[in-house]
Every structure is written in structure tokens, then in C-alpha cells.
C-alpha atoms as a PDB file:
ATOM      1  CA  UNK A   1     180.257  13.366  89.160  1.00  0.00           C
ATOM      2  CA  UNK A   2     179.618  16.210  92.028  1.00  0.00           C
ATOM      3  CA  UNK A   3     179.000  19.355  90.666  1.00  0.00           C
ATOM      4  CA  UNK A   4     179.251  22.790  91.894  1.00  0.00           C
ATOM      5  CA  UNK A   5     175.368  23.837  91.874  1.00  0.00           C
ATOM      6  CA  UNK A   6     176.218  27.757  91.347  1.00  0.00           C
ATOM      7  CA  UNK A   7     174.598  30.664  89.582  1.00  0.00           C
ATOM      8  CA  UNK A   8     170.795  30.292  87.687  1.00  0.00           C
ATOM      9  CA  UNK A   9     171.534  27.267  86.012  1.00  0.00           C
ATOM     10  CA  UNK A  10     169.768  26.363  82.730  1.00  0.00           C
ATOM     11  CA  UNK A  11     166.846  28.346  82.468  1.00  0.00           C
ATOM     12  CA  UNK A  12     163.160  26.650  82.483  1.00  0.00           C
ATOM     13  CA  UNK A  13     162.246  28.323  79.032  1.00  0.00           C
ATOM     14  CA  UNK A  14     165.113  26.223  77.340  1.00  0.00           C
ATOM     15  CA  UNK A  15     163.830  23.243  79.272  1.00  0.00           C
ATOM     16  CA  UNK A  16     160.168  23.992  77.284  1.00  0.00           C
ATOM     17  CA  UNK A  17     161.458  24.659  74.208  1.00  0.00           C
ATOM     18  CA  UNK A  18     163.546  21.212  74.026  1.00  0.00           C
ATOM     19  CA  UNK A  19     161.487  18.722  71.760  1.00  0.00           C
ATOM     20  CA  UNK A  20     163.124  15.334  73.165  1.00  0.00           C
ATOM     21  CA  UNK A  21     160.919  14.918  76.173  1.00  0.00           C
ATOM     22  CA  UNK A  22     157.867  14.774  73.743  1.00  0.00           C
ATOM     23  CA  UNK A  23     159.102  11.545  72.396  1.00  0.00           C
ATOM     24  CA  UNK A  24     160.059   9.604  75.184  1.00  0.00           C
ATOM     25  CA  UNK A  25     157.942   6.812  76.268  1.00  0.00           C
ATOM     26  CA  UNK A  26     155.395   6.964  78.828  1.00  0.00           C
ATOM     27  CA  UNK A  27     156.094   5.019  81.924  1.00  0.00           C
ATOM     28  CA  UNK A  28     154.145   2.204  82.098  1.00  0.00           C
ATOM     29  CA  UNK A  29     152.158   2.263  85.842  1.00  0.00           C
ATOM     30  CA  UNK A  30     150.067  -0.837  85.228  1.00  0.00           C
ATOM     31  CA  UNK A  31     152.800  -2.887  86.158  1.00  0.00           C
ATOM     32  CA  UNK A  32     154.899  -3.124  89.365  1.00  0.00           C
ATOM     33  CA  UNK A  33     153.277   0.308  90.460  1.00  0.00           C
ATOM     34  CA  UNK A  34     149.971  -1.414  91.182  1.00  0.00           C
ATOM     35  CA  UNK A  35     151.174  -4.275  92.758  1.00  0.00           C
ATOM     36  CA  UNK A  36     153.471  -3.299  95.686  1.00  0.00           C
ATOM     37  CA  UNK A  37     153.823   0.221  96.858  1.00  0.00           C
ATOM     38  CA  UNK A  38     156.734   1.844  95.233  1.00  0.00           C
ATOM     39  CA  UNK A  39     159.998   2.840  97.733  1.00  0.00           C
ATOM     40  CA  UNK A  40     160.069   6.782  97.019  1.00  0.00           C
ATOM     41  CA  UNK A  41     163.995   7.630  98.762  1.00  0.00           C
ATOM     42  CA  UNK A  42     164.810  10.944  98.831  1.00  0.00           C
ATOM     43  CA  UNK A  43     168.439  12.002  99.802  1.00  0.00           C
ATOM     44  CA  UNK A  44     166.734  14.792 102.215  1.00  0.00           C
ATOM     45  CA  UNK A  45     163.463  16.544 103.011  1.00  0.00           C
ATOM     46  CA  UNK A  46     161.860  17.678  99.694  1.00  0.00           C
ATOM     47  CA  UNK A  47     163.659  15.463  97.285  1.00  0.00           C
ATOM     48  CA  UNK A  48     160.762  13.062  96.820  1.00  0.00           C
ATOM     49  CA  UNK A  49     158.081  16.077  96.003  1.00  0.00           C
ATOM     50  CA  UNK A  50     160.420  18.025  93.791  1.00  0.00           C
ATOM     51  CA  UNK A  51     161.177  14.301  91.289  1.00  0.00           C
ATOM     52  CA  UNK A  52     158.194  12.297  91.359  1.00  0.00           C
ATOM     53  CA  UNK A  53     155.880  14.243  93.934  1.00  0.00           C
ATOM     54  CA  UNK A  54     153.034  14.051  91.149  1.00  0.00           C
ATOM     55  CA  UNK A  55     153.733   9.851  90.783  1.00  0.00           C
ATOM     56  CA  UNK A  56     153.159   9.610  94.417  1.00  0.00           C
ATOM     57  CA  UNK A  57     149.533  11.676  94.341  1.00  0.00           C
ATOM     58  CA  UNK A  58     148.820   9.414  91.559  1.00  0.00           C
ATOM     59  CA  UNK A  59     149.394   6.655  92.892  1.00  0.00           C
ATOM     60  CA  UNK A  60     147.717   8.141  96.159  1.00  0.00           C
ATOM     61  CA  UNK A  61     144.377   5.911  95.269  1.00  0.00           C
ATOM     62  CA  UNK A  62     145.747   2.959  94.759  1.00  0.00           C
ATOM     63  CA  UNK A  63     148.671   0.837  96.299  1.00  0.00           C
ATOM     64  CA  UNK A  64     150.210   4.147  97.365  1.00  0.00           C
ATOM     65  CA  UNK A  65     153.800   4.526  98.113  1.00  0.00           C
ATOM     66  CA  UNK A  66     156.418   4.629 100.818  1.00  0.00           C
ATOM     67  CA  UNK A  67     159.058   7.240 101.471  1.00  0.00           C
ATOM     68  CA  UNK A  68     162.132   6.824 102.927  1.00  0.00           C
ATOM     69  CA  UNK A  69     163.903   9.995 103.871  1.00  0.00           C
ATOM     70  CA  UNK A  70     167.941   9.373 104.286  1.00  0.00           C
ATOM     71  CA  UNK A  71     168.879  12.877 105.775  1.00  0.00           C
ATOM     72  CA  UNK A  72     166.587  15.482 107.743  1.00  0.00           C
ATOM     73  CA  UNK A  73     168.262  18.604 105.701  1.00  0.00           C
ATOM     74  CA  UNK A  74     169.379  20.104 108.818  1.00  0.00           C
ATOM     75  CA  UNK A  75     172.555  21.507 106.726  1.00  0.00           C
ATOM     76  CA  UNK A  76     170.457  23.224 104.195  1.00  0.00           C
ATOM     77  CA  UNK A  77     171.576  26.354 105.659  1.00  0.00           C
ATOM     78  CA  UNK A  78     175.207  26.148 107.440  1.00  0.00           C
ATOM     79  CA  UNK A  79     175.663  29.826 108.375  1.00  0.00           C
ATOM     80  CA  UNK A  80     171.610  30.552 109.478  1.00  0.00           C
ATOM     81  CA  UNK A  81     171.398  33.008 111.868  1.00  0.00           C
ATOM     82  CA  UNK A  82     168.060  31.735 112.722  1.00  0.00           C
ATOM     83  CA  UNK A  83     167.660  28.290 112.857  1.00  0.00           C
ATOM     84  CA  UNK A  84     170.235  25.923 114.644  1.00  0.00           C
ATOM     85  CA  UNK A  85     170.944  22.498 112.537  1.00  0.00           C
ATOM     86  CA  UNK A  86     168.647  20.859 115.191  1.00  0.00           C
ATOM     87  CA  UNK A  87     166.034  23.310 114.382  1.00  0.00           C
ATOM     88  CA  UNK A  88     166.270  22.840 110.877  1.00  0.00           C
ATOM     89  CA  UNK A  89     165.891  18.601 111.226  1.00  0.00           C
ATOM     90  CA  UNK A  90     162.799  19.298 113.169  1.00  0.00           C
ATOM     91  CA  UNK A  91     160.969  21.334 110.430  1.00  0.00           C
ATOM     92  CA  UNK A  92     162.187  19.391 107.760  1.00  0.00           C
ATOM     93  CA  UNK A  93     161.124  16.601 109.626  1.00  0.00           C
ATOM     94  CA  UNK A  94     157.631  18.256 110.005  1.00  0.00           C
ATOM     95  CA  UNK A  95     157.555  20.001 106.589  1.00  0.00           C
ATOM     96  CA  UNK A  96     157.897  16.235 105.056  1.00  0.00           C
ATOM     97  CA  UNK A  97     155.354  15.045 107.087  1.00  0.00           C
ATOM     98  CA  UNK A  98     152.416  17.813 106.030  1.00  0.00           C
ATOM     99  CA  UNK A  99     153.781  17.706 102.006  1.00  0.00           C
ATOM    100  CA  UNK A 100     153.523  13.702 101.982  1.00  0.00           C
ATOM    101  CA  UNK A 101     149.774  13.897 103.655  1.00  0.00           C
ATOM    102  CA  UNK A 102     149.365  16.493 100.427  1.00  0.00           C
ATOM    103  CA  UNK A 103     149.983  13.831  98.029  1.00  0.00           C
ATOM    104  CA  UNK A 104     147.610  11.130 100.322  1.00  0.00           C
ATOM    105  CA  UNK A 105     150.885   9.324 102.047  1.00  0.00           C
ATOM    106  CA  UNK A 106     150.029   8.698 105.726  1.00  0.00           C
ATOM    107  CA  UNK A 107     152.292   9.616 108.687  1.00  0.00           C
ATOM    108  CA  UNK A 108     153.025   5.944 108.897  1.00  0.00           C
ATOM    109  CA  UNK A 109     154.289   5.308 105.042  1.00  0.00           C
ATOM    110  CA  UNK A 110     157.636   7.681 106.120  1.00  0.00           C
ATOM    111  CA  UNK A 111     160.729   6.444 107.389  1.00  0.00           C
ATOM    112  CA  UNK A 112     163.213   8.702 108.354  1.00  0.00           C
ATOM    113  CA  UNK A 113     166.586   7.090 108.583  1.00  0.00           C
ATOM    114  CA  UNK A 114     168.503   9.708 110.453  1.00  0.00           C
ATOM    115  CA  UNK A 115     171.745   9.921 108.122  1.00  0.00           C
ATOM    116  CA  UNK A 116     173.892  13.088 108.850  1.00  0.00           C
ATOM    117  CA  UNK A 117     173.346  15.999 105.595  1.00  0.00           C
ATOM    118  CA  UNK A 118     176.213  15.626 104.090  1.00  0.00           C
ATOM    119  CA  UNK A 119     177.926  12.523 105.320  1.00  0.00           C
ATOM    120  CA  UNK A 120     175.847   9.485 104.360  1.00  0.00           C
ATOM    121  CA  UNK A 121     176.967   5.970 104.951  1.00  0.00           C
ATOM    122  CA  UNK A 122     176.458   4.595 101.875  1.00  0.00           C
ATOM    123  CA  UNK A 123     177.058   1.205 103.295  1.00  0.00           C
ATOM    124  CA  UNK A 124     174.384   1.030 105.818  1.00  0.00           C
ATOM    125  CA  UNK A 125     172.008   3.106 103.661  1.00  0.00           C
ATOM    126  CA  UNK A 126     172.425  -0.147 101.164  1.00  0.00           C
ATOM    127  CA  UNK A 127     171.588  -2.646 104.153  1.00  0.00           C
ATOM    128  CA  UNK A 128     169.046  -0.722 105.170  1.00  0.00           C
ATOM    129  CA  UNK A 129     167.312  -0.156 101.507  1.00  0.00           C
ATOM    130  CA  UNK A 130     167.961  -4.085 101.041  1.00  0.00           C
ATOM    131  CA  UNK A 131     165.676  -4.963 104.193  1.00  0.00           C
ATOM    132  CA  UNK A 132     162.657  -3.001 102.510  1.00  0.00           C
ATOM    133  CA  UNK A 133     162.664  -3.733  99.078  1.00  0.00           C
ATOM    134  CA  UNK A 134     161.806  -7.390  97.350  1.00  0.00           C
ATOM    135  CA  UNK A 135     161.994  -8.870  93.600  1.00  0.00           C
ATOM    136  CA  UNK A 136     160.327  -6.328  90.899  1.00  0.00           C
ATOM    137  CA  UNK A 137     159.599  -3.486  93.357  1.00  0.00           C
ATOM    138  CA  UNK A 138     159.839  -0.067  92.301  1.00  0.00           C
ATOM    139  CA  UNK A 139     162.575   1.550  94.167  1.00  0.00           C
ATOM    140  CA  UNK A 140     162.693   5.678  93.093  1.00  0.00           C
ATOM    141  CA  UNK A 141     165.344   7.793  94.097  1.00  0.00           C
ATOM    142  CA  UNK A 142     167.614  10.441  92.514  1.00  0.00           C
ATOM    143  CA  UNK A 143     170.085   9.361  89.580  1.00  0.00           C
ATOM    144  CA  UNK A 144     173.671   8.904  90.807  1.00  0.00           C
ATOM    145  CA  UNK A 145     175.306  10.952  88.454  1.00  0.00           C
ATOM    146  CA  UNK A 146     172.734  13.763  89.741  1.00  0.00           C
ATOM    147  CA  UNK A 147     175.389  16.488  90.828  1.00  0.00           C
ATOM    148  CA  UNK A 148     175.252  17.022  94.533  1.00  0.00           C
ATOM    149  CA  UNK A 149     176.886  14.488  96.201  1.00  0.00           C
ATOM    150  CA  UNK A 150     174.036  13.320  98.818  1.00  0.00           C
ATOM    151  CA  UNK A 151     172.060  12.467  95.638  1.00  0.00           C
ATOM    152  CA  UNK A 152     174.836  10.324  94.152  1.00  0.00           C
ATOM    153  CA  UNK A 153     175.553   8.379  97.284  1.00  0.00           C
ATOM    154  CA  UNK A 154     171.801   7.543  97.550  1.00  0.00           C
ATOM    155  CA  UNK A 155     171.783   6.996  93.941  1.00  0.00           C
ATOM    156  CA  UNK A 156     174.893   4.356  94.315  1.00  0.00           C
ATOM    157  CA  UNK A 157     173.492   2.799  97.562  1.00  0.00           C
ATOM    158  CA  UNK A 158     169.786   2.038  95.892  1.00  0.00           C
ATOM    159  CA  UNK A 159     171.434   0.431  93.145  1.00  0.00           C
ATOM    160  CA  UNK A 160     172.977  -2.091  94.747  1.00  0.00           C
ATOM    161  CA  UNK A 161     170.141  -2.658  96.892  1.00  0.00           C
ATOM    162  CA  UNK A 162     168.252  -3.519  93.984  1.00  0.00           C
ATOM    163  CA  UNK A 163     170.710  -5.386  92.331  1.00  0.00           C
ATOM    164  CA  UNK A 164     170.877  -7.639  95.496  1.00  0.00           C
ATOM    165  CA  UNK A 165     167.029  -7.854  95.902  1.00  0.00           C
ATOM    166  CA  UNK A 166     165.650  -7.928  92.335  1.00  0.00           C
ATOM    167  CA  UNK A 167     163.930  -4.703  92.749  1.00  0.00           C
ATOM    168  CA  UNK A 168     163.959  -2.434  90.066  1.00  0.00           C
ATOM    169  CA  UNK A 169     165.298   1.084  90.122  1.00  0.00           C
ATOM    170  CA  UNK A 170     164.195   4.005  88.789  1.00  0.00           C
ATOM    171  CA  UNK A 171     165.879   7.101  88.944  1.00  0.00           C
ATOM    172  CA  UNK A 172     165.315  11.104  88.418  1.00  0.00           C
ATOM    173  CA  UNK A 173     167.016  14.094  88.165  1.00  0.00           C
ATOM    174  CA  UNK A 174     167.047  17.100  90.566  1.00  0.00           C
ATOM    175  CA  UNK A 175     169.871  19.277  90.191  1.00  0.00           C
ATOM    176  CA  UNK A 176     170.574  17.561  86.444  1.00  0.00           C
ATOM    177  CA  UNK A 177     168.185  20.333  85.201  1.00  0.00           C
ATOM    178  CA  UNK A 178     170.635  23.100  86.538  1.00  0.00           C
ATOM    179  CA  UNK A 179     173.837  22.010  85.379  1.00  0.00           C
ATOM    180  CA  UNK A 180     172.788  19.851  82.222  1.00  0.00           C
ATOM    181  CA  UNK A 181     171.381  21.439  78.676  1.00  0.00           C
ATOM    182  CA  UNK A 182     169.303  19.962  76.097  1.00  0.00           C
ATOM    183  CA  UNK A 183     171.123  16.777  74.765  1.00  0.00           C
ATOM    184  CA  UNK A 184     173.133  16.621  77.121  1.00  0.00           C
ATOM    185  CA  UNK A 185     176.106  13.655  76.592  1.00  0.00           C
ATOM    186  CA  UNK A 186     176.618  13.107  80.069  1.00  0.00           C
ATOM    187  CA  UNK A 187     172.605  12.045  81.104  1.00  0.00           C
ATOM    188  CA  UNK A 188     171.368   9.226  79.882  1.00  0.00           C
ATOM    189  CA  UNK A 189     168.518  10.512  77.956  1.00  0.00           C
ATOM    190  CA  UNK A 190     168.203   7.217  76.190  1.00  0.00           C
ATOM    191  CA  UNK A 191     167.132   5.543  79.629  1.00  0.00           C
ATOM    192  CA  UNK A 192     164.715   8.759  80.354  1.00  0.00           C
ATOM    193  CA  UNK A 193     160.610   7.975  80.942  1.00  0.00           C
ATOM    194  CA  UNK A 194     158.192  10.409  80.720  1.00  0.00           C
ATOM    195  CA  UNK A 195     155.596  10.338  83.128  1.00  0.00           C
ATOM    196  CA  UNK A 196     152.537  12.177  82.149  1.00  0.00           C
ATOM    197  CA  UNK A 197     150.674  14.089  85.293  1.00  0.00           C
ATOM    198  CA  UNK A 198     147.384  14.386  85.753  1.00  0.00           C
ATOM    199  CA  UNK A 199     145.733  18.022  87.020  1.00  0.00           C
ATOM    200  CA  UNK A 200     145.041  16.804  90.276  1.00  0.00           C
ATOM    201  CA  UNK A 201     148.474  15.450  90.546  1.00  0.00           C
ATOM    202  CA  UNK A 202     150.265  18.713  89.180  1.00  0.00           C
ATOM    203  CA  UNK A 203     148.453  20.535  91.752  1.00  0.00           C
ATOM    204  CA  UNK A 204     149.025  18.577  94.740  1.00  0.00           C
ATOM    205  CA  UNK A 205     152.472  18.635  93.508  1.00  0.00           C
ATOM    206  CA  UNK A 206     152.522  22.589  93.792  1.00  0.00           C
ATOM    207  CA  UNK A 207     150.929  22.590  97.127  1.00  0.00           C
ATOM    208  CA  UNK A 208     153.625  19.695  98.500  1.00  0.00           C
ATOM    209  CA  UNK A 209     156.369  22.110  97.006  1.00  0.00           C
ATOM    210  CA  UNK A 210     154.631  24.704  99.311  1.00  0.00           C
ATOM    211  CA  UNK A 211     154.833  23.213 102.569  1.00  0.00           C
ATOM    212  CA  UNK A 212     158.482  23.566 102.034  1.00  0.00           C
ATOM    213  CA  UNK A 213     158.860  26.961 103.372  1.00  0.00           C
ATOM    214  CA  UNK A 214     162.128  26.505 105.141  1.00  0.00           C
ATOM    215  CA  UNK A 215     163.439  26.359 101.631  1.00  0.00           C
ATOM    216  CA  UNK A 216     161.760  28.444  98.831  1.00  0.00           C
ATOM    217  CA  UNK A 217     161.271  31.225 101.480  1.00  0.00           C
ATOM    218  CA  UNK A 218     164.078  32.991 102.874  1.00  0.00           C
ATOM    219  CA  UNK A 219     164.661  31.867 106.826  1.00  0.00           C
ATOM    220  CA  UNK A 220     165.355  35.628 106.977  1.00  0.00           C
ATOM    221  CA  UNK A 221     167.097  38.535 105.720  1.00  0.00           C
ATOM    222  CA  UNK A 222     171.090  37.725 106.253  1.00  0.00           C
ATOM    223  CA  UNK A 223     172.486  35.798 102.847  1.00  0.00           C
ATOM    224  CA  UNK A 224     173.242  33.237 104.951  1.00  0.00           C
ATOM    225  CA  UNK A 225     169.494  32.643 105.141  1.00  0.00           C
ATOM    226  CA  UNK A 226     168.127  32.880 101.412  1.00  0.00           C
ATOM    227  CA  UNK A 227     165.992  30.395  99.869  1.00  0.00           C
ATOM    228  CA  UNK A 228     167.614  27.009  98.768  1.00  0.00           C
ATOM    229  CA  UNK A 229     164.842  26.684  95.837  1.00  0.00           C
ATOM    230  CA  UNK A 230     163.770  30.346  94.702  1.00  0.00           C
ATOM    231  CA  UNK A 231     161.385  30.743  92.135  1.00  0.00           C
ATOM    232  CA  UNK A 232     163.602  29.686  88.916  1.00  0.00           C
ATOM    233  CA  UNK A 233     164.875  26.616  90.236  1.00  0.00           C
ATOM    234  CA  UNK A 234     160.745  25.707  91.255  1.00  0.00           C
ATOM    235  CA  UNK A 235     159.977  26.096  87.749  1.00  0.00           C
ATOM    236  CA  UNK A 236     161.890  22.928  86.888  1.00  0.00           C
ATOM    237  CA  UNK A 237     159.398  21.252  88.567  1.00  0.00           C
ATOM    238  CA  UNK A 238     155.724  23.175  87.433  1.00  0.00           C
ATOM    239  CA  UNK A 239     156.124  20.711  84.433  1.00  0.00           C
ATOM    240  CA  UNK A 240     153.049  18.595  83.661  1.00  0.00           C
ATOM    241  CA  UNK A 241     155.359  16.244  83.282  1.00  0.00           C
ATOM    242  CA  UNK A 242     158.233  14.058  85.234  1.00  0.00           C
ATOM    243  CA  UNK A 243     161.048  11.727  84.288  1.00  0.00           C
ATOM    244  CA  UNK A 244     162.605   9.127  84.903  1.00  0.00           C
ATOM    245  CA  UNK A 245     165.972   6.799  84.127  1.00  0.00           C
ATOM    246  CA  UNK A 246     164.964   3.381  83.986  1.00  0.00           C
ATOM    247  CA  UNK A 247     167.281   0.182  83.899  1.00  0.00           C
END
């Protein structure tokens, strides 16, 4: 369901103090994650770091992982009196490029698929997600019932991508941890993973967030131009942990 994402949101401190996450299971990354590079698809520039940026560094040193990037972002700010959309697509395009090389993905392990911010074709997303992906491998993206409605079409379009492949999907939440409390009825907390990072992972994490600056700094000074991720909505994802939905 698409959500207005207004206002602060649920605050990180209730986050901390809710006890569930300490007895979910631990995803298991012995498995597919070792065998064929997992399909990382983020709805737009940044997506990828903020859900399962720590996964990927992990996994960094081993069969790695591939990204697929559905939009460039360039509608992150509509009214910028500094950037043009075009602009924006470029250093989105760029910013992706420097905060995947944080987390040891290579130039050459991102796709960018060139769907318009805010109007993705779900149906060719889901023939293009069907050419890449193959029986048991990990497809990550955002969960379709995430909110915004870029990450619910990508949600919707990877699922039946795996369903026609055999690949399996796992799914996190962005913009669930602003709208959504504790125990919330409408996630599916039953399906949720924990996925326990490592130091080195929770800091390449923060300095992929980083490289970000078109949007947890301010483009400039008209409102038109303020940060898309300021400081609270960050601290969602300074966890030394991240989840995931799986089937």
C-alpha cells in the first residue's frame, strides 16, 4: 500500500528499544550466497546501501554481488533550484558508482536500467529481472508493501521474476521503518531475517551512505533543496544489524 512518507516518522530509539529483532533468525549465508552472486535491485540510487549495503561488503570477499539499479533518482528533488533532473541522474549515477566500489562491487557488477523515477514499467522491469536471475539465486530488493510506490513496483516485478525463474527473493524494508511501529500487523515480521554485520561491514556501510551527498546534504538552501535522508531517517540504518523478508 503507498504511503505518504511525511513528518519524522518512528523514531530510531523505539526501533532499539523493540526486543523482536533479537529473536529472529540469522540468515543463513552459507547457502545460495556463496554459490552465485546475489542480484542486489534497488528501486533508485541508494536503495541497495541503505537495506543490505553491509550484506554486499560481506559478501565483498567472496562470490560478491550484482546491483541492478531500476531508476537514476533524477526526481529526488522536483522543485531544485540547482540541479536539473538530468543533473541529478548523472550524480546519482556517479554517487552509485563510488558507494558500490565502498562495499568492493566493481564498476562492471552495476547495471543501470534507465527506468523513469517515478514511472516504472513494471512489465519490462519483470522481463528484464527474468533474463538475469536462474533457479535458487538470491534476488534482494525492497518489500512490496514498502510504502513508496517505486519500491512496491520493484517489489511486485522481482517477485514474479523469481517465481518464473526459481530464484529466490528476499526482501527489505526502507521506508517500513518510518511509517511502521513495533509489531506492526501490516509487515510480515514472521517472514523477517536478521542479518548480523560485521565491523568492517557496518563501517563500509556508513561510508557508502556517505557518498550519497546529493541526498543527506542539502543541494542548497531553498526547501525545495533539503536533504531526502537527514540525520534521523540515517539512523535507521547505523544498526549493526539488517533484515530481511524471506519466502
Amino acid at each position: 500500500m503507498v504511503r505518504p512518507i511525511v513528518g519524522a516518522g518512528t523514531d530510531e530509539q523505539t526501533w532499539r528499544a523493540w526486543r523482536a529483532p533479537a529473536t529472529w533468525p540469522v540468515l543463513d549465508l552459507e547457502g545460495s550466497a556463496r554459490t552465485a552472486p546475489p542480484l542486489v535491485v534497488a528501486p533508485h540510487p541508494d536503495d541497495e546501501v541503505l537495506g543490505v549495503g553491509g550484506l554486499v561488503a560481506m559478501l565483498a570477499g567472496g562470490v560478491g554481488a550484482e546491483i541492478a539499479v531500476v531508476t537514476d533518482g533524477e526526481a529526488s528533488h522536483p522543485g531544485s533550484t540547482v540541479h536539473t533532473p538530468a543533473e541529478l541522474a548523472g550524480i546519482r549515477r556517479a554517487e552509485t558508482v563510488t558507494a558500490c566500489g565502498l562495499l568492493g562491487v566493481a564498476p562492471s557488477a552495476i547495471v543501470h536500467l534507465g527506468h523513469p523515477d517515478g514511472g516504472i514499467d513494471e512489465s519490462a522491469l519483470t522481463d528484464a529481472l527474468t533474463t538475469r536471475l536462474t533457479p535458487g539465486r538470491w534476488c534482494v530488493t525492497t518489500w512490496h508493501g514498502d510504502g513508496h510506490p517505486d519500491h512496491e513496483a520493484v517489489g511486485r516485478a522481482a517477485a514474479v521474476a523469481c517465481r518464473r525463474t526459481g530464484a529466490t527473493l528476499l526482501e527489505f524494508p526502507v521506508w517500513t521503518w518510518h511509517w511502521a511501529e513495533p509489531d506492526d500487523r501490516e509487515v510480515p515480521w514472521h517472514r523477517a531475517h536478521r542479518i548480523d554485520l560485521t565491523d568492517a561491514a557496518r563501517s563500509a556501510k556508513r561510508d557508502a551512505i556517505d557518498a550519497f551527498r546529493s541526498q543527506i546534504l542539502p543541494l542548497g538552501p531553498a526547501p525545495a533543496d533539503a536533504a531526502i535522508l537527514p540525520p534521523h531517517v540515517l539512523a535507521r540504518f547505523a544498526r549493526p544489524y539488517e533484515t530481511v523478508f524471506v519466502p
